[in-house]
N, C-alpha and C. Protein backbone atom coordinates (compact mmCIF):
# COMPACT_ATOMS: atom_id res chain seq x y z
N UNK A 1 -1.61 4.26 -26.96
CA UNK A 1 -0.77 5.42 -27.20
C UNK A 1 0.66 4.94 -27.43
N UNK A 2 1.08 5.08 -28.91
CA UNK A 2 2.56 4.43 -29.09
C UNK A 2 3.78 5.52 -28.01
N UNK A 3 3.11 6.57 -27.60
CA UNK A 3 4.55 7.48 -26.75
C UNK A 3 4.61 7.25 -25.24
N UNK A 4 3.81 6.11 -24.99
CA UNK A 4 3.53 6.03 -23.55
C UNK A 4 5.02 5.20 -22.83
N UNK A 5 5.68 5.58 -22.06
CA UNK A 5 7.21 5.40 -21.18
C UNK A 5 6.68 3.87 -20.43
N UNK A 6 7.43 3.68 -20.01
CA UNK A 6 7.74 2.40 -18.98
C UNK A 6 7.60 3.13 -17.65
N UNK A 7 6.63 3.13 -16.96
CA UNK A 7 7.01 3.22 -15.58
C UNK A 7 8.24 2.88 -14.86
N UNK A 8 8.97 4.16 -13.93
CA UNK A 8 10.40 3.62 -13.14
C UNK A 8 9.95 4.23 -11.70
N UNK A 9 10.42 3.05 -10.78
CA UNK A 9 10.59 3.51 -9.76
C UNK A 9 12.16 3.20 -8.96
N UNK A 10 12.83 3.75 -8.24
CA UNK A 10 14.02 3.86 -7.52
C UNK A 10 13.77 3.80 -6.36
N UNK A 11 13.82 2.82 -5.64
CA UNK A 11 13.34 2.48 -4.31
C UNK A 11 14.66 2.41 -3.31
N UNK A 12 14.56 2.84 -2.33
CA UNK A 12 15.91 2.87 -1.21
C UNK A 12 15.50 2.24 0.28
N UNK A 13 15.92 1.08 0.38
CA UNK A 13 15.02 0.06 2.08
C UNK A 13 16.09 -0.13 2.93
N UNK A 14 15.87 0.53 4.35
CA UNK A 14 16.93 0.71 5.06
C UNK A 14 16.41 -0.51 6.48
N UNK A 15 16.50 -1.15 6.94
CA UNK A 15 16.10 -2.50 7.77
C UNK A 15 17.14 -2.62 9.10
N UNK A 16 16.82 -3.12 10.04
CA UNK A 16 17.28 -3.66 11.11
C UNK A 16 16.27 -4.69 11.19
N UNK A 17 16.85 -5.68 12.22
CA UNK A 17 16.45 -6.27 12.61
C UNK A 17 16.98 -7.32 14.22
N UNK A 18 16.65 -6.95 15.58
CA UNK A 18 17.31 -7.32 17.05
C UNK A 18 16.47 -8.65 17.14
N UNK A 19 16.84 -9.25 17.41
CA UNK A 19 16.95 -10.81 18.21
C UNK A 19 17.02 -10.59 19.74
N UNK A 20 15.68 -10.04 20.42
CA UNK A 20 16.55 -9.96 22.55
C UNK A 20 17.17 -11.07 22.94
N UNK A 21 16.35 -12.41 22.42
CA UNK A 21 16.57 -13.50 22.78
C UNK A 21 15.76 -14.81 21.85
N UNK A 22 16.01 -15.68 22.09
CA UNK A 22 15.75 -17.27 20.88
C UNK A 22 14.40 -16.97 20.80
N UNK A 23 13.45 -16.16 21.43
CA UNK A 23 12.23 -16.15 21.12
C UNK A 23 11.16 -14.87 20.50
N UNK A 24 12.40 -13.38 21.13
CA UNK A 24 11.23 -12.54 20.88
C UNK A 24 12.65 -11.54 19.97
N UNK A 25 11.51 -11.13 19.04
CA UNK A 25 12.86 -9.95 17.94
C UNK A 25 12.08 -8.88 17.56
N UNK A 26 12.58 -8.06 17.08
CA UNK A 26 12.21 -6.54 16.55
C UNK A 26 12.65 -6.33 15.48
N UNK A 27 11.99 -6.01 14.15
CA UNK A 27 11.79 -6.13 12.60
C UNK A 27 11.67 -4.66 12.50
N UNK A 28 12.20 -3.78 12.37
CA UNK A 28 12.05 -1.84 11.66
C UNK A 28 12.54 -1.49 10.56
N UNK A 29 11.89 -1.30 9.47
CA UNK A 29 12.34 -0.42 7.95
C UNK A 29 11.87 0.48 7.95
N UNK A 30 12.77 1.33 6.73
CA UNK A 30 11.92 2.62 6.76
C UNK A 30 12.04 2.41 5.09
N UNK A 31 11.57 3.23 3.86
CA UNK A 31 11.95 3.39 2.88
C UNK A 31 11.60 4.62 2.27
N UNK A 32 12.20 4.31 0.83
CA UNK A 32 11.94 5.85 0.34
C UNK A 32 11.85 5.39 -1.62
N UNK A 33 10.59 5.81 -2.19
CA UNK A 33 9.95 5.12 -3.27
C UNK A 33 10.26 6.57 -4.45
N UNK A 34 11.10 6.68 -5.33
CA UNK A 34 10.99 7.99 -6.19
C UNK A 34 10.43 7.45 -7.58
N UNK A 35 9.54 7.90 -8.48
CA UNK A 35 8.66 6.95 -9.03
C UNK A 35 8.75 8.34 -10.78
N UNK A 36 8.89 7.73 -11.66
CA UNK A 36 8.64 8.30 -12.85
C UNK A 36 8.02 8.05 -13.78
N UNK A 37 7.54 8.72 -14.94
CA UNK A 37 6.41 8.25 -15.81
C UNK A 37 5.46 7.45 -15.25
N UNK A 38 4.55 7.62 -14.50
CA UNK A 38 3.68 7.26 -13.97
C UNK A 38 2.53 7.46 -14.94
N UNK A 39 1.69 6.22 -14.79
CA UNK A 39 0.40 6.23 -16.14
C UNK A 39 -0.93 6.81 -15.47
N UNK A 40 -1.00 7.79 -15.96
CA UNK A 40 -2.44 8.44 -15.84
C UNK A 40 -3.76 8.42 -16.93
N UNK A 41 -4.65 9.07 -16.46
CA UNK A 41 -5.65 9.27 -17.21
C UNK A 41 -5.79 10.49 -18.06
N UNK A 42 -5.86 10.63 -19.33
CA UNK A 42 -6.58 12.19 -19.41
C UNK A 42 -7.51 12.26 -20.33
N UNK A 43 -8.62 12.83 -19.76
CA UNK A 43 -10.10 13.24 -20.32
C UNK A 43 -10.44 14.24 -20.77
N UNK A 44 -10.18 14.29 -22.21
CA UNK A 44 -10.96 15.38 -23.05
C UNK A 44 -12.18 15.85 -22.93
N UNK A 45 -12.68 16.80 -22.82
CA UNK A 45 -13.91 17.25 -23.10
C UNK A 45 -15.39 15.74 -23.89
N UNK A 46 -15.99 15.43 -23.83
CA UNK A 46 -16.89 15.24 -24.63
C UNK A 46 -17.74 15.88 -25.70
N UNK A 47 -18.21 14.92 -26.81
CA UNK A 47 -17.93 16.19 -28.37
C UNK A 47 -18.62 15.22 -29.26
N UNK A 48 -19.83 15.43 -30.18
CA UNK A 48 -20.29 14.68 -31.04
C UNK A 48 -19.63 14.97 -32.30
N UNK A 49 -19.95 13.48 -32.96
CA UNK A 49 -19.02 13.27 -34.14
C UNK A 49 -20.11 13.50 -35.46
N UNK A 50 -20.21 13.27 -36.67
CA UNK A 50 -21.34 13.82 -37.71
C UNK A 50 -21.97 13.17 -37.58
N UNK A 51 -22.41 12.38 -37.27
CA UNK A 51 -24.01 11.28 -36.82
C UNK A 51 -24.60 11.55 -35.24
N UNK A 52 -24.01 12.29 -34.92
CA UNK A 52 -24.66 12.84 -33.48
C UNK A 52 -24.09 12.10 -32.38
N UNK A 53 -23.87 11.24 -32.42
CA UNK A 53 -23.33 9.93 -31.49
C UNK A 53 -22.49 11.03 -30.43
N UNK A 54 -22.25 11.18 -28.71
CA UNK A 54 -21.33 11.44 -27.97
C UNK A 54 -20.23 10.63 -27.52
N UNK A 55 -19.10 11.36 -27.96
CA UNK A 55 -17.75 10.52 -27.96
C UNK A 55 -17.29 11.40 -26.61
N UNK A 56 -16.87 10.23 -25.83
CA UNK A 56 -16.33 10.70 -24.53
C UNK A 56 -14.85 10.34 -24.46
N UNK A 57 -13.87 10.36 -25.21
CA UNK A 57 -12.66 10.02 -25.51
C UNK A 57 -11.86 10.25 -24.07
N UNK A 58 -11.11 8.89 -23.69
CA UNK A 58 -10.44 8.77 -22.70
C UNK A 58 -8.76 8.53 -23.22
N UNK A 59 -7.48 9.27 -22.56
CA UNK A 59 -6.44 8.77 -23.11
C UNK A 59 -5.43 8.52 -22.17
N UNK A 60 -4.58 7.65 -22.23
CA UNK A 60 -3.66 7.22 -21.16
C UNK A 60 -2.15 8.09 -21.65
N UNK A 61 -1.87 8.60 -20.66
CA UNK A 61 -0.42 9.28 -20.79
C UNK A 61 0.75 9.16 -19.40
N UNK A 62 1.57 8.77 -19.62
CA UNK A 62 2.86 8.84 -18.68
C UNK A 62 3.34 9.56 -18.46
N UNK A 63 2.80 10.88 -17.68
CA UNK A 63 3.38 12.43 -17.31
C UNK A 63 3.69 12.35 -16.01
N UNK A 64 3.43 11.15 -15.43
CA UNK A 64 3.22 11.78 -13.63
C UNK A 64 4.75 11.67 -12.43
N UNK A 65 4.91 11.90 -11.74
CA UNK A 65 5.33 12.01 -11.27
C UNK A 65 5.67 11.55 -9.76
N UNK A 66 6.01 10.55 -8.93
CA UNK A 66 5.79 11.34 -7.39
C UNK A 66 6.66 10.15 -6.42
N UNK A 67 6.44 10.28 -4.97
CA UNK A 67 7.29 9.82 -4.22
C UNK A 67 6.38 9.38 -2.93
N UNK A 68 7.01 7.89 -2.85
CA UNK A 68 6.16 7.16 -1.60
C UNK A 68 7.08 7.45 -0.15
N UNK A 69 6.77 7.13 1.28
CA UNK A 69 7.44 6.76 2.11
C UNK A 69 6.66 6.14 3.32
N UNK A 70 7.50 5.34 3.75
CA UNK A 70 7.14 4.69 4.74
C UNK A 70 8.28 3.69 5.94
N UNK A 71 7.44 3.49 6.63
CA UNK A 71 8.12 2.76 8.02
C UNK A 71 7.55 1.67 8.39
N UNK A 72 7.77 0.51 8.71
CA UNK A 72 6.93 -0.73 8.98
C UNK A 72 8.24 -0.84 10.22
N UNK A 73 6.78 -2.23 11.08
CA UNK A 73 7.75 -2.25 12.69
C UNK A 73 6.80 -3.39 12.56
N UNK A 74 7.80 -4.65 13.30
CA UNK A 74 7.13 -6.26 13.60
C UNK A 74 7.85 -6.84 14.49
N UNK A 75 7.15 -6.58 15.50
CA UNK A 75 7.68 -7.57 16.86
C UNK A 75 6.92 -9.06 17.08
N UNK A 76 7.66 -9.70 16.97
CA UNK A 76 7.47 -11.39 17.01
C UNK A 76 8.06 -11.94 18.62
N UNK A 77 7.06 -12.98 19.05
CA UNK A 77 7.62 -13.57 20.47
C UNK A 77 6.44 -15.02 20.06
N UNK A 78 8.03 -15.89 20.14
CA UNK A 78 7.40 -17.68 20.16
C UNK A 78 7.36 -17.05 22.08
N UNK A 79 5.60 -17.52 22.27
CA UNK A 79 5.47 -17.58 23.99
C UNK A 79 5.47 -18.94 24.59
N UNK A 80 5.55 -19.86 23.26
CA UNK A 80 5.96 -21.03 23.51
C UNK A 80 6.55 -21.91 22.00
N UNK A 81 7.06 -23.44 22.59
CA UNK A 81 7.52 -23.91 21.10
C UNK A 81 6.38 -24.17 20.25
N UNK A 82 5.33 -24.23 20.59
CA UNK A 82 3.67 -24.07 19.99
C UNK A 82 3.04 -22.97 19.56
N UNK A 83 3.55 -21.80 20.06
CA UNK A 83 2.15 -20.78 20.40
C UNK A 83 3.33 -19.32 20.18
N UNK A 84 3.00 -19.05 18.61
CA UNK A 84 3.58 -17.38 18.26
C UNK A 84 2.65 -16.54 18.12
N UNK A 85 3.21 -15.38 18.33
CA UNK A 85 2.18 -13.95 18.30
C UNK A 85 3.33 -13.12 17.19
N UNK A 86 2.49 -12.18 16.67
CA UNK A 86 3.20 -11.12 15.75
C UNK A 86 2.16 -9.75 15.81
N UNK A 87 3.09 -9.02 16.17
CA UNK A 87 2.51 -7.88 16.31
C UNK A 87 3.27 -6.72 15.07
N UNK A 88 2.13 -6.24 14.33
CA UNK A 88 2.74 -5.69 12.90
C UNK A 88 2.47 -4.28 12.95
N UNK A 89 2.98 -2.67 12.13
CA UNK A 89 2.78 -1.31 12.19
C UNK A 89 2.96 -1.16 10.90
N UNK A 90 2.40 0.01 9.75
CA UNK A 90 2.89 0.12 9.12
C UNK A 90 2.53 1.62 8.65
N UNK A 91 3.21 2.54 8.70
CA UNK A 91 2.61 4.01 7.86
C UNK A 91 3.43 3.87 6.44
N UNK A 92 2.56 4.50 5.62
CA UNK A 92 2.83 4.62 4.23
C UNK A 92 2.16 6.45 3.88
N UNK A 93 3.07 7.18 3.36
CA UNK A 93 2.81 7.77 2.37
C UNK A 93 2.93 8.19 1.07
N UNK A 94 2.02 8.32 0.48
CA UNK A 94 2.25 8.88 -1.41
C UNK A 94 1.91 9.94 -1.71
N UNK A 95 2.27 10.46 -2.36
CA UNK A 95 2.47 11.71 -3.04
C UNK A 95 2.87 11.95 -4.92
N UNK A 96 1.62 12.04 -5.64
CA UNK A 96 1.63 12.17 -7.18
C UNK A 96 1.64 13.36 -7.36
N UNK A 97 2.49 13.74 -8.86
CA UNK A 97 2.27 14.81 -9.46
C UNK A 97 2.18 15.05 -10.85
N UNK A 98 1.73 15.84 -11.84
CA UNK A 98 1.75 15.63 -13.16
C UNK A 98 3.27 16.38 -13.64
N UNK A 99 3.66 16.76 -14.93
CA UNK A 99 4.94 17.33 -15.25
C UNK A 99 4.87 18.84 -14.79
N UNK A 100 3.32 19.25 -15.31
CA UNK A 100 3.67 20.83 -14.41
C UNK A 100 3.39 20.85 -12.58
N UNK A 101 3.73 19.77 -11.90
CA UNK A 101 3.39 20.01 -10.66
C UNK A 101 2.75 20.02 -10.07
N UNK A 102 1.39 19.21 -10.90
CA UNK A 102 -0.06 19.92 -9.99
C UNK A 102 -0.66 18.37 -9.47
N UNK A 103 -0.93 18.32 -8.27
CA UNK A 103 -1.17 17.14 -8.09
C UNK A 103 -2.25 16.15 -9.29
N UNK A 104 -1.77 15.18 -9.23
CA UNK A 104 -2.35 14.23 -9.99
C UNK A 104 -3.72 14.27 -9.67
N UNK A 105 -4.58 13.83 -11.00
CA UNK A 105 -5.88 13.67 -11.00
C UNK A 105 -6.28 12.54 -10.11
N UNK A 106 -7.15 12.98 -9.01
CA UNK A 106 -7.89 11.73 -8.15
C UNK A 106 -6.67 11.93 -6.95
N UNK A 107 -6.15 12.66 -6.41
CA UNK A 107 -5.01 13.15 -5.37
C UNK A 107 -4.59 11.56 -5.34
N UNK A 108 -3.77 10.65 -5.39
CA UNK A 108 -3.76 9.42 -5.10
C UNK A 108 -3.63 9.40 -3.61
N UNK A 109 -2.77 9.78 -3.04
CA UNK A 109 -2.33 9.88 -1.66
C UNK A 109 -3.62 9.22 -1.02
N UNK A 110 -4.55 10.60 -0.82
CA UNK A 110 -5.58 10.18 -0.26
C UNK A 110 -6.99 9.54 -0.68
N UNK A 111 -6.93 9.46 -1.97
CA UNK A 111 -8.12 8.56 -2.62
C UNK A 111 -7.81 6.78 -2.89
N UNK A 112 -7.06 6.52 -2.56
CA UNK A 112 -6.50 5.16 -2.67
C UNK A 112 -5.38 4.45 -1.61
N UNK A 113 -4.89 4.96 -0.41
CA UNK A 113 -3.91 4.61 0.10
C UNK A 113 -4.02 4.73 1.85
N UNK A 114 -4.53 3.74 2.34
CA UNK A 114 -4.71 4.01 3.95
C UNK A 114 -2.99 4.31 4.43
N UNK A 115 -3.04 5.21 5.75
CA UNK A 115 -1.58 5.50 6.04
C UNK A 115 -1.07 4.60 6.97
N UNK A 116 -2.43 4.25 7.98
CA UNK A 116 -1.98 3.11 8.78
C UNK A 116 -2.70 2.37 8.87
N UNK A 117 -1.71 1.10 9.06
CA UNK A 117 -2.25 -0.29 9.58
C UNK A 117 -1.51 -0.97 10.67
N UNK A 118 -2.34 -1.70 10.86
CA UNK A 118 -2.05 -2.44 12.29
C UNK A 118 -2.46 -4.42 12.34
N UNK A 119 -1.76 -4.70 12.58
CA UNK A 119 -1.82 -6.08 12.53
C UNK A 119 -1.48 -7.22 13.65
N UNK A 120 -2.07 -7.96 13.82
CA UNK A 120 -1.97 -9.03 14.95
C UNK A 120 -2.27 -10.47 14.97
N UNK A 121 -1.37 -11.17 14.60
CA UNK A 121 -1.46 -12.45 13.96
C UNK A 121 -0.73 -13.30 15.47
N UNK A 122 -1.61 -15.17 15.37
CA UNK A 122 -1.70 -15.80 16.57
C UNK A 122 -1.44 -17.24 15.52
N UNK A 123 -0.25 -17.74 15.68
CA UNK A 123 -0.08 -18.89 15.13
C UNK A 123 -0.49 -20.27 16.66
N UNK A 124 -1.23 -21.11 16.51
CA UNK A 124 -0.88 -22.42 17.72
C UNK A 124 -1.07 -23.41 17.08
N UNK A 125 -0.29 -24.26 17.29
CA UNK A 125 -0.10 -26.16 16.55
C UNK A 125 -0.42 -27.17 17.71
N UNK A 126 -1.76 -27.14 17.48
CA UNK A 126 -2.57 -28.11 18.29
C UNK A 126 -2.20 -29.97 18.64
N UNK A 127 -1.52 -29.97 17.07
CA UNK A 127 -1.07 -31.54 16.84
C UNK A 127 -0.02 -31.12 15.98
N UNK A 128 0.42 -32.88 15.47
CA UNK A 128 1.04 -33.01 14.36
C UNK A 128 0.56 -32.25 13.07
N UNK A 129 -1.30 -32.62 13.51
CA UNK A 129 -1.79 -32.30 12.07
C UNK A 129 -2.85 -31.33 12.10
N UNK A 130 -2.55 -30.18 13.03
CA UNK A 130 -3.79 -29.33 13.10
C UNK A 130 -2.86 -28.30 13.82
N UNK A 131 -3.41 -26.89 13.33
CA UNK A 131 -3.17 -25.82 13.46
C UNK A 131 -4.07 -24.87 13.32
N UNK A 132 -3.87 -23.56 14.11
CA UNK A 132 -4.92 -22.50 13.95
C UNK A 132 -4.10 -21.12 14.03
N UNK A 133 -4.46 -20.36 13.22
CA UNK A 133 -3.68 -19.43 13.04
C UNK A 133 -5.09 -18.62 12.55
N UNK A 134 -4.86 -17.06 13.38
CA UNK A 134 -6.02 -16.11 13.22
C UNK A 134 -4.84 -14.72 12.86
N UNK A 135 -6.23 -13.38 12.76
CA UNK A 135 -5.42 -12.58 12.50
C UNK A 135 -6.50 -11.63 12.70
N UNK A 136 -6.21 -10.32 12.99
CA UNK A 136 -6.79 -9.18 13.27
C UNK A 136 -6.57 -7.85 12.57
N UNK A 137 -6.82 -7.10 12.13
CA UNK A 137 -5.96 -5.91 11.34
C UNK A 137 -7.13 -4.40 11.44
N UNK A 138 -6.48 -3.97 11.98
CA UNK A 138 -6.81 -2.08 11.81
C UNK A 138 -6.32 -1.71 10.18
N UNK A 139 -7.24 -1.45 9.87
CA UNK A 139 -6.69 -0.20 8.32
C UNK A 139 -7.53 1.00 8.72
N UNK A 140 -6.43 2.05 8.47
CA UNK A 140 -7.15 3.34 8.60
C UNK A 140 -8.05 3.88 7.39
N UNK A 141 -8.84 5.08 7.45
CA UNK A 141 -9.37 5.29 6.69
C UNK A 141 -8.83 5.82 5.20
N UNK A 142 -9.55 6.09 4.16
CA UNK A 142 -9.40 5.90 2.70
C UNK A 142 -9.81 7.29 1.82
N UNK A 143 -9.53 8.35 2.25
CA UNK A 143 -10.54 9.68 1.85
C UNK A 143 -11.54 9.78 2.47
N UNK A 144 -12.39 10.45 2.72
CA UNK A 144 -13.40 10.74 3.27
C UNK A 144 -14.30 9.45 2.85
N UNK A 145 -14.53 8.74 1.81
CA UNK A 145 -15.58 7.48 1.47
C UNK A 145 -15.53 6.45 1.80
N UNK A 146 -14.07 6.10 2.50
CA UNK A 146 -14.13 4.48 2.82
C UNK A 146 -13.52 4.70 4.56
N UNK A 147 -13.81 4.56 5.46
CA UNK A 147 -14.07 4.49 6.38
C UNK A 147 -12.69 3.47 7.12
N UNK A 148 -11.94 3.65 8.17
CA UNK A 148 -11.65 2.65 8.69
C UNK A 148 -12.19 1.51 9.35
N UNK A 149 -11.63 0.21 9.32
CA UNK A 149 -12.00 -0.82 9.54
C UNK A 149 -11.05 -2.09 10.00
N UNK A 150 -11.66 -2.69 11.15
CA UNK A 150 -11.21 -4.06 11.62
C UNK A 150 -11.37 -5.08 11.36
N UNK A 151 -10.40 -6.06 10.44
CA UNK A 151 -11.24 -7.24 10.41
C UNK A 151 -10.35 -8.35 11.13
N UNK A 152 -11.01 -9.41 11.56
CA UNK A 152 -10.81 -10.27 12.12
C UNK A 152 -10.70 -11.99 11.44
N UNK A 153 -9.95 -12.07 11.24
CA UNK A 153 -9.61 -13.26 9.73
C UNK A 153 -9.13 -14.70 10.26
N UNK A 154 -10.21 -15.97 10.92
CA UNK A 154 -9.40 -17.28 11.14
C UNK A 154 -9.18 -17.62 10.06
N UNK A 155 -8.42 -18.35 10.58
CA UNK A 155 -7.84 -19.44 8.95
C UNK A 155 -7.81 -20.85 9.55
C-alpha cells in the first residue's frame, strides 16, 4: 500500500533509582507510550473473480491509534562479593484504537500483552572460571487462551 505512514510513538520514562547501601538498591519507572499510525489489518469480504477462484484479499493500513503504560520495580542485593539476587515487577498496559475510536481489531491489550510479570534472577561465581546464574519468572495470563505460567531457566 503506497499510503501506508511510518509508525510514531512519543514515549515519556520517569526513573529513580536508591542505593541503601554498597550492596542493596531500588530501581522504579513508570512510563507513558502515545503511539500513531499504527499498522493494522483490514479484511474485505471474500468474492470470486471470473474463473471462480475465491479471493480473500487482505490489506494493511495505518489508521490505528493508542497508548501504553506501565511501571517496572528491581530490587538488587550483592548478599555477598559472590552471590547476587534480583528481584524484578513489571505491569504494562495497552490500549489500541482505529481513527473512528473503536477498538482495534484483535483488542491488542488483551490478545497479546500479559500485564504482569515477575522475575527472580540468582547470579553465584563458583571460581575464576565457573558461574551459575538461574532465573525464575511469573507471566500472567494472555486472554482467555494462553494461560499464566512459571518458568524456571538455568543457564
Amino acid at each position: 500500500n503506497p499510503n501506508l505512514k511510518y509508525e510514531r510513538v512519543d514515549s515519556l520514562e520517569l526513573g529513580y533509582r536508591w542505593q541503601f547501601d554498597p550492596s542493596v538498591g531500588i530501581d522504579v519507572t513508570a512510563f507513558h507510550n502515545e503511539m500513531r499510525n499504527l499498522s493494522g489489518s483490514l479484511q474485505p469480504p471474500p468474492y470470486r473473480d471470473a474463473s471462480g477462484r475465491t479471493i480473500a484479499p487482505i490489506g494493511i493500513e495505518t489508521n490505528g491509534r493508542g497508548h501504553a503504560d506501565g511501571t517496572e520495580f528491581l530490587l538488587t542485593d550483592a548478599i555477598t562479593t559472590k552471590w547476587n539476587v534480583a528481584l524484578g515487577y513489571s505491569f504494562f498496559q495497552l490500549y489500541a484504537t482505529d481513527n473512528q475510536g473503536l477498538p482495534s481489531s484483535g483488542n491488542v491489550d488483551r490478545m497479546t500483552t500479559p500485564r504482569n510479570q515477575l522475575q527472580f534472577r540468582t547470579f553465584i561465581d563458583l571460581s575464576t572460571h565457573f558461574e551459575v546464574d538461574s532465573a525464575a519468572y511469573y507471566v500472567s495470563h494472555i486472554a482467555n487462551t494462553i494461560p499464566a505460567c512459571i518458568c524456571r531457566i538455568p543457564c
